[in-house]
N, C-alpha and C. Protein backbone atom coordinates (compact mmCIF):
# COMPACT_ATOMS: atom_id res chain seq x y z
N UNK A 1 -8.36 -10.07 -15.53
CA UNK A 1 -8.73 -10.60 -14.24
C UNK A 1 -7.47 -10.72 -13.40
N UNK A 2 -7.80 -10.77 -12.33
CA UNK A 2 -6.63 -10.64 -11.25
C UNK A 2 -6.85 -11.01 -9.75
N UNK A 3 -6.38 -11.60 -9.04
CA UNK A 3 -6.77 -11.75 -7.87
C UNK A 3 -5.40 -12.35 -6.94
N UNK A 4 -5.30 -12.16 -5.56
CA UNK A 4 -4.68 -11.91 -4.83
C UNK A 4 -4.79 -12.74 -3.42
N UNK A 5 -4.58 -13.92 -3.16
CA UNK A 5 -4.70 -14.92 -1.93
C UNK A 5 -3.38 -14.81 -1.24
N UNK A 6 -3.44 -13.95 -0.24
CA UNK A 6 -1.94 -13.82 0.59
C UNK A 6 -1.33 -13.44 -0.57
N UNK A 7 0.25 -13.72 -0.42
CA UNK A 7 1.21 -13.09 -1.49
C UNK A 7 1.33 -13.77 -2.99
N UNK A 8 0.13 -14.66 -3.05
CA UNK A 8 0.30 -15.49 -4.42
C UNK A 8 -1.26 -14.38 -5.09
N UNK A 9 -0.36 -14.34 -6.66
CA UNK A 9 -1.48 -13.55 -7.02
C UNK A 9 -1.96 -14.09 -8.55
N UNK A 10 -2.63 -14.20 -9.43
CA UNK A 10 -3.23 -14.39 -10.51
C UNK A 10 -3.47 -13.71 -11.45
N UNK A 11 -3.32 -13.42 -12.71
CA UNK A 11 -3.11 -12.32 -13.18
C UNK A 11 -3.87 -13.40 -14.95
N UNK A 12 -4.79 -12.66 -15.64
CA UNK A 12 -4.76 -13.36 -16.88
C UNK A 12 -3.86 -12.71 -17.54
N UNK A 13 -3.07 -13.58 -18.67
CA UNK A 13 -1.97 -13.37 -19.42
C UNK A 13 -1.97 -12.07 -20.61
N UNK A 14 -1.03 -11.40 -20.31
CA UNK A 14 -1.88 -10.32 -21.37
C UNK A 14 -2.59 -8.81 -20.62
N UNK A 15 -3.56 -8.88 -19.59
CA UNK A 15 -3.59 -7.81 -18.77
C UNK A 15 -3.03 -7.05 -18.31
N UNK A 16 -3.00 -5.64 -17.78
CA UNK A 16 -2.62 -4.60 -16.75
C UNK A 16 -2.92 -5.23 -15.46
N UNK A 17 -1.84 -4.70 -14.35
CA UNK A 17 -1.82 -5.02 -12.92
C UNK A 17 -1.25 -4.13 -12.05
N UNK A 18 -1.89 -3.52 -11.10
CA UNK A 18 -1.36 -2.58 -10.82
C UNK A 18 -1.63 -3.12 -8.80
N UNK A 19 -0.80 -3.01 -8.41
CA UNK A 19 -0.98 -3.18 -6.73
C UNK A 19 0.26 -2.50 -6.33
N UNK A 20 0.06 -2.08 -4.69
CA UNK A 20 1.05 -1.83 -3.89
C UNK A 20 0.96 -2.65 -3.07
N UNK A 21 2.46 -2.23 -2.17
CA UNK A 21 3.38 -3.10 -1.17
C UNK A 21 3.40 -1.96 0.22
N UNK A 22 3.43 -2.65 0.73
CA UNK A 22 3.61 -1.60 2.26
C UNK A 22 4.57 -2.46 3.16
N UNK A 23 5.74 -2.15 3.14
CA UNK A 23 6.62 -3.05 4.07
C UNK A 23 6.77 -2.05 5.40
N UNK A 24 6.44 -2.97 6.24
CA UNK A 24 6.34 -2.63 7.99
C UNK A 24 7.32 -3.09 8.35
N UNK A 25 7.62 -2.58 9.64
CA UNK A 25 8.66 -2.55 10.30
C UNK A 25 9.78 -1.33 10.60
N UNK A 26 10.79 -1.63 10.39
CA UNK A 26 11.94 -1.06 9.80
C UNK A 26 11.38 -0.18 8.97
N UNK A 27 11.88 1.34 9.05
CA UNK A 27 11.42 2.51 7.95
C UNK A 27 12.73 1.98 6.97
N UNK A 28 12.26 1.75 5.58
CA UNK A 28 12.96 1.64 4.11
C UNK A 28 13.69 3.25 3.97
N UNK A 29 15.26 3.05 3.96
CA UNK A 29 15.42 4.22 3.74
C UNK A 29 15.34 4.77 2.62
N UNK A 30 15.54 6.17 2.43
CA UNK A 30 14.87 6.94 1.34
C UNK A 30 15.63 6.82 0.27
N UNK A 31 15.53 6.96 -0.42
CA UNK A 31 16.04 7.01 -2.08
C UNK A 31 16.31 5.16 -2.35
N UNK A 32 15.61 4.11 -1.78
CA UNK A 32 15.87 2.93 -1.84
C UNK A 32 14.82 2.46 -3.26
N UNK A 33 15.50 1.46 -3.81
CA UNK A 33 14.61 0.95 -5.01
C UNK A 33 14.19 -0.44 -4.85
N UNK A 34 12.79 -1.03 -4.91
CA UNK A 34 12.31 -2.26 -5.04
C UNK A 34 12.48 -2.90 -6.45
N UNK A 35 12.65 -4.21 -6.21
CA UNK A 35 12.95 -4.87 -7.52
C UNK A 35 12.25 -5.91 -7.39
N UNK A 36 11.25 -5.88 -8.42
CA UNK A 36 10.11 -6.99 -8.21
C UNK A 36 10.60 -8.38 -9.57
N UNK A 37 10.66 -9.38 -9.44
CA UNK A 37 11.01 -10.28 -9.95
C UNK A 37 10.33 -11.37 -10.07
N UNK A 38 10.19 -11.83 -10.90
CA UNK A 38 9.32 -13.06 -11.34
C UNK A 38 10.10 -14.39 -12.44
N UNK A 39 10.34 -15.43 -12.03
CA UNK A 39 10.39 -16.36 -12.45
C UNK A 39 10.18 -17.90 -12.89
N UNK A 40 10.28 -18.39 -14.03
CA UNK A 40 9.39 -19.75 -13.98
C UNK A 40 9.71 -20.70 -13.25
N UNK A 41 11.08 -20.58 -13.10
CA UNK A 41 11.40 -21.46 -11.80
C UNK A 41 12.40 -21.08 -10.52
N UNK A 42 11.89 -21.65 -9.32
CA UNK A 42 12.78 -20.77 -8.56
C UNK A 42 14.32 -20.77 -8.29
N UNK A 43 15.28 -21.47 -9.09
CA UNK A 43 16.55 -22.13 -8.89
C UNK A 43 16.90 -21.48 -10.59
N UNK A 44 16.27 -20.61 -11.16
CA UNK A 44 16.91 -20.31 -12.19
C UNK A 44 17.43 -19.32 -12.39
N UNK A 45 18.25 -18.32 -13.33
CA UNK A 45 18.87 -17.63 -13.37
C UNK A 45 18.14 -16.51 -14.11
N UNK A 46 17.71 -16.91 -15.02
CA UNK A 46 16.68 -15.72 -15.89
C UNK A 46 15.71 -15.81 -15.05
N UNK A 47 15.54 -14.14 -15.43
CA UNK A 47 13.45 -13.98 -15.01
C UNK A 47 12.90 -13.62 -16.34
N UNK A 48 11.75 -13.76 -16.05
CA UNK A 48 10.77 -13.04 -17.27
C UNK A 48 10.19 -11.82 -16.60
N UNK A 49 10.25 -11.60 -15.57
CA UNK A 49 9.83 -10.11 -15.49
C UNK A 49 10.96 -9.71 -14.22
N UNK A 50 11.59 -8.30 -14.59
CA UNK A 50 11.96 -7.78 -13.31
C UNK A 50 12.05 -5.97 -13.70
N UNK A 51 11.40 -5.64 -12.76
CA UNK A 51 10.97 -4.04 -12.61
C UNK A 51 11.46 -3.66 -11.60
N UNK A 52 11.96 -2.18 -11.79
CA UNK A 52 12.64 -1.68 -10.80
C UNK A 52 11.79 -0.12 -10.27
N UNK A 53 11.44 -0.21 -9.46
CA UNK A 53 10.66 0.89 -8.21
C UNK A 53 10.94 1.77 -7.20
N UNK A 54 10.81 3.07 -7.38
CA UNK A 54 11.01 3.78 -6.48
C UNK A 54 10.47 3.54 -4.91
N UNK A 55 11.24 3.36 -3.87
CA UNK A 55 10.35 3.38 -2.47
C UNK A 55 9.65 4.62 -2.04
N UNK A 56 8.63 5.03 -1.36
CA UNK A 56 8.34 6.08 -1.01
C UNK A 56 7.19 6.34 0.28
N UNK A 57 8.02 6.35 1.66
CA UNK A 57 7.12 6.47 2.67
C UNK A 57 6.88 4.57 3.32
N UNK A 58 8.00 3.80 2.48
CA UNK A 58 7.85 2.28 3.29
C UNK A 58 6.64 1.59 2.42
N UNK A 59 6.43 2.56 0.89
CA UNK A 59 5.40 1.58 -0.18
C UNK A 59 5.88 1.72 -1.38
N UNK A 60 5.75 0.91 -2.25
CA UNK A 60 5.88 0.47 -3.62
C UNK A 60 4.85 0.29 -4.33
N UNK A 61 4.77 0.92 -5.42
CA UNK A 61 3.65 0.74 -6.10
C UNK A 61 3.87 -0.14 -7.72
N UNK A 62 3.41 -1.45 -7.77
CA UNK A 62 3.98 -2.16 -8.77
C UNK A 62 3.12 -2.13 -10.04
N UNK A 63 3.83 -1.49 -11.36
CA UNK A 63 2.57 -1.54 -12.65
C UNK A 63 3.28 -2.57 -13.50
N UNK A 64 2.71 -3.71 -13.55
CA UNK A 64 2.80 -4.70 -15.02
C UNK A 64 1.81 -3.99 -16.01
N UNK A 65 2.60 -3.28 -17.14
CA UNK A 65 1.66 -3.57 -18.39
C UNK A 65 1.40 -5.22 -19.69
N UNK A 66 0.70 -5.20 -20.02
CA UNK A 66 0.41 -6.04 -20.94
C UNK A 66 1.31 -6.79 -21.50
N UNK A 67 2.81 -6.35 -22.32
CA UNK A 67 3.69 -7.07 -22.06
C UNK A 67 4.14 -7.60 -21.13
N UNK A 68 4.41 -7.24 -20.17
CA UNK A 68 5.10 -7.61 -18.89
C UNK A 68 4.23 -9.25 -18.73
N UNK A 69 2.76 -9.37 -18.55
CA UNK A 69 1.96 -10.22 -18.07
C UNK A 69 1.69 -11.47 -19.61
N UNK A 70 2.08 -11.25 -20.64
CA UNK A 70 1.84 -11.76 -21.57
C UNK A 70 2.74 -13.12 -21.78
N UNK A 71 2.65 -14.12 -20.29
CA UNK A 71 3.30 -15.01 -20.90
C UNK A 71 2.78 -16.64 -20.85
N UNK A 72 3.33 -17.07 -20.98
CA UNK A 72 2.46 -19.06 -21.17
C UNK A 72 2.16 -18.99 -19.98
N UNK A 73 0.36 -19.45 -20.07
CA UNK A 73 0.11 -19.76 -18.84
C UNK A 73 0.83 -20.82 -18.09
N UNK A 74 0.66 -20.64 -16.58
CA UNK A 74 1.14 -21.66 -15.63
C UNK A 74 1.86 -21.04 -14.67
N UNK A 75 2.48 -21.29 -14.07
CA UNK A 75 3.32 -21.16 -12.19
C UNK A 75 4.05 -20.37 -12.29
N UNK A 76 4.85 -19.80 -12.53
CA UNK A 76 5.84 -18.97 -12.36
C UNK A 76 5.95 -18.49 -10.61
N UNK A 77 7.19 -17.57 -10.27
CA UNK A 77 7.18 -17.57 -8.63
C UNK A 77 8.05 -16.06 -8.73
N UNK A 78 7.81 -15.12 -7.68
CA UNK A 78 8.36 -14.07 -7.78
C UNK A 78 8.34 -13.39 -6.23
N UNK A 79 9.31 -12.46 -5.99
CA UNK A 79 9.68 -11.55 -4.90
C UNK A 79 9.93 -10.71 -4.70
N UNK A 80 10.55 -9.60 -4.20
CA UNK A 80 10.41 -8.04 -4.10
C UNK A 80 11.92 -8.56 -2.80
N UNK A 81 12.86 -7.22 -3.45
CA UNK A 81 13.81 -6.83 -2.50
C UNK A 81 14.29 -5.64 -2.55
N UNK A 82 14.70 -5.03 -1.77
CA UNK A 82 14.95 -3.73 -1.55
C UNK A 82 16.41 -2.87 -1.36
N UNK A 83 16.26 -2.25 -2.34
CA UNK A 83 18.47 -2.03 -2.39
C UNK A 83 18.49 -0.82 -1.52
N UNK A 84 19.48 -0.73 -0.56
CA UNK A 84 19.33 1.14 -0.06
C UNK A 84 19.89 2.11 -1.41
N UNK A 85 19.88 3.28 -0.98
CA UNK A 85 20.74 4.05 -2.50
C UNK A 85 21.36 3.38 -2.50
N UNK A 86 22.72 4.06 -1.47
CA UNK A 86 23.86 3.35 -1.45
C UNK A 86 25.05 2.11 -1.63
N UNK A 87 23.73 1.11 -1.99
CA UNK A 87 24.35 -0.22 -2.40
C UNK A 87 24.77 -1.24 -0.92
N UNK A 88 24.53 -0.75 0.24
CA UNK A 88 24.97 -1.26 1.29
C UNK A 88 24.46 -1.91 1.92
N UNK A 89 23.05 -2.09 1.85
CA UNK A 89 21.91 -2.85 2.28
C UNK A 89 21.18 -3.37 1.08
N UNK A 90 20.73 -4.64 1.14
CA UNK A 90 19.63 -5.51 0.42
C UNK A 90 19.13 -6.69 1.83
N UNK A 91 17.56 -5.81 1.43
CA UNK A 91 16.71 -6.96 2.07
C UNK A 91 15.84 -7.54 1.43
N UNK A 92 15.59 -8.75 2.14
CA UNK A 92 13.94 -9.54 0.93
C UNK A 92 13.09 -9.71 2.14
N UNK A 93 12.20 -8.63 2.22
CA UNK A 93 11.22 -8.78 3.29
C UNK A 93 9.79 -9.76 2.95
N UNK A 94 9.98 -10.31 2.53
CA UNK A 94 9.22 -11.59 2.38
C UNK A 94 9.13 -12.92 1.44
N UNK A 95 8.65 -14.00 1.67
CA UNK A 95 9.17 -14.92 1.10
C UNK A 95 8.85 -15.19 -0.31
N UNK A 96 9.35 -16.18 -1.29
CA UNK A 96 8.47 -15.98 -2.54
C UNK A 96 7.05 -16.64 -2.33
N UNK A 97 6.64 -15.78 -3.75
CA UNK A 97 5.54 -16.71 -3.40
C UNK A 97 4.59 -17.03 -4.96
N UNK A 98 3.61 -17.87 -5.21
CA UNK A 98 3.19 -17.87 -6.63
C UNK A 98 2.60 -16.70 -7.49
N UNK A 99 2.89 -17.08 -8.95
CA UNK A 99 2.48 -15.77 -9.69
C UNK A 99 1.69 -16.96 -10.91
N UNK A 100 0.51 -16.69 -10.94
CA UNK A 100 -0.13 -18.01 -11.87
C UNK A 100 -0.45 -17.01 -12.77
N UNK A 101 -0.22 -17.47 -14.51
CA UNK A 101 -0.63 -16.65 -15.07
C UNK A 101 -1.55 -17.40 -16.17
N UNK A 102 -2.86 -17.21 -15.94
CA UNK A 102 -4.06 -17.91 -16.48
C UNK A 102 -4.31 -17.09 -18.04
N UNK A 103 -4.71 -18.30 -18.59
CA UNK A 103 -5.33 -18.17 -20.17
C UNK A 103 -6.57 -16.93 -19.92
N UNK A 104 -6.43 -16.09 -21.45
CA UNK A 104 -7.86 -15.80 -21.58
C UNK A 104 -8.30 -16.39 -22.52
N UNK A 105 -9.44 -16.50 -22.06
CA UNK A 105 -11.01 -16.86 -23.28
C UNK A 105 -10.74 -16.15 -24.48
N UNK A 106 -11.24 -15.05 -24.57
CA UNK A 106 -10.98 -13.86 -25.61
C UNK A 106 -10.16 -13.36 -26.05
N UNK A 107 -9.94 -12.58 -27.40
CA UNK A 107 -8.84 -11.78 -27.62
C UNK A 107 -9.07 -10.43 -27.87
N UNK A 108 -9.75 -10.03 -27.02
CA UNK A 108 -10.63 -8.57 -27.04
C UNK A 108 -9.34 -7.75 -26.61
């Protein structure tokens, strides 16, 4: 299960997740990589998830597999920023926001 209220999203623990990003504005230049990040708290230094993404055309397409999503339920908080190749630019085009990761019932 999965669901998506503005930039806070829900995910049961353990599942596949697959969404894209479309950042407007400003064209993302090309060969730039998104780095999606997730952590349990926002003042900490470790994450439990961070994936790194090709840009393509100003979208990102983000896949959590099953590991990735497999962790104690509860709050965690995460964001997306964008490196140019070059190393010369980093932006965070939007703010963080929650990543709740709910129990399942089953162990199907």
């Amino acid at each position: 299960m999965y669901r998506f209220e503005g930039l806070n999203i829900e995910v049961t623990g353990g599942d596949s997740l697959i969404f894209a990003v479309r950042f407007e504005g400003r064209a993302v230049p090309v060969g730039s990589t998104a780095v999606f990040t997730v952590k349990k708290r926002l003042r900490e230094r470790e994450t439990v998830i961070e994936k790194r993404y090709a840009v393509a055309d100003n979208r990102v397409v983000v896949a959590l597999g099953p590991g990735d999503t497999a962790l104690a339920p509860g709050t965690y908080w995460w964001d997306m920023r964008v490196l140019s190749a070059n190393g010369a630019e980093v932006r965070t085009p939007m703010a963080y926001a929650a990543f709740e990761v709910l129990e399942a019932v089953g162990n199907g």
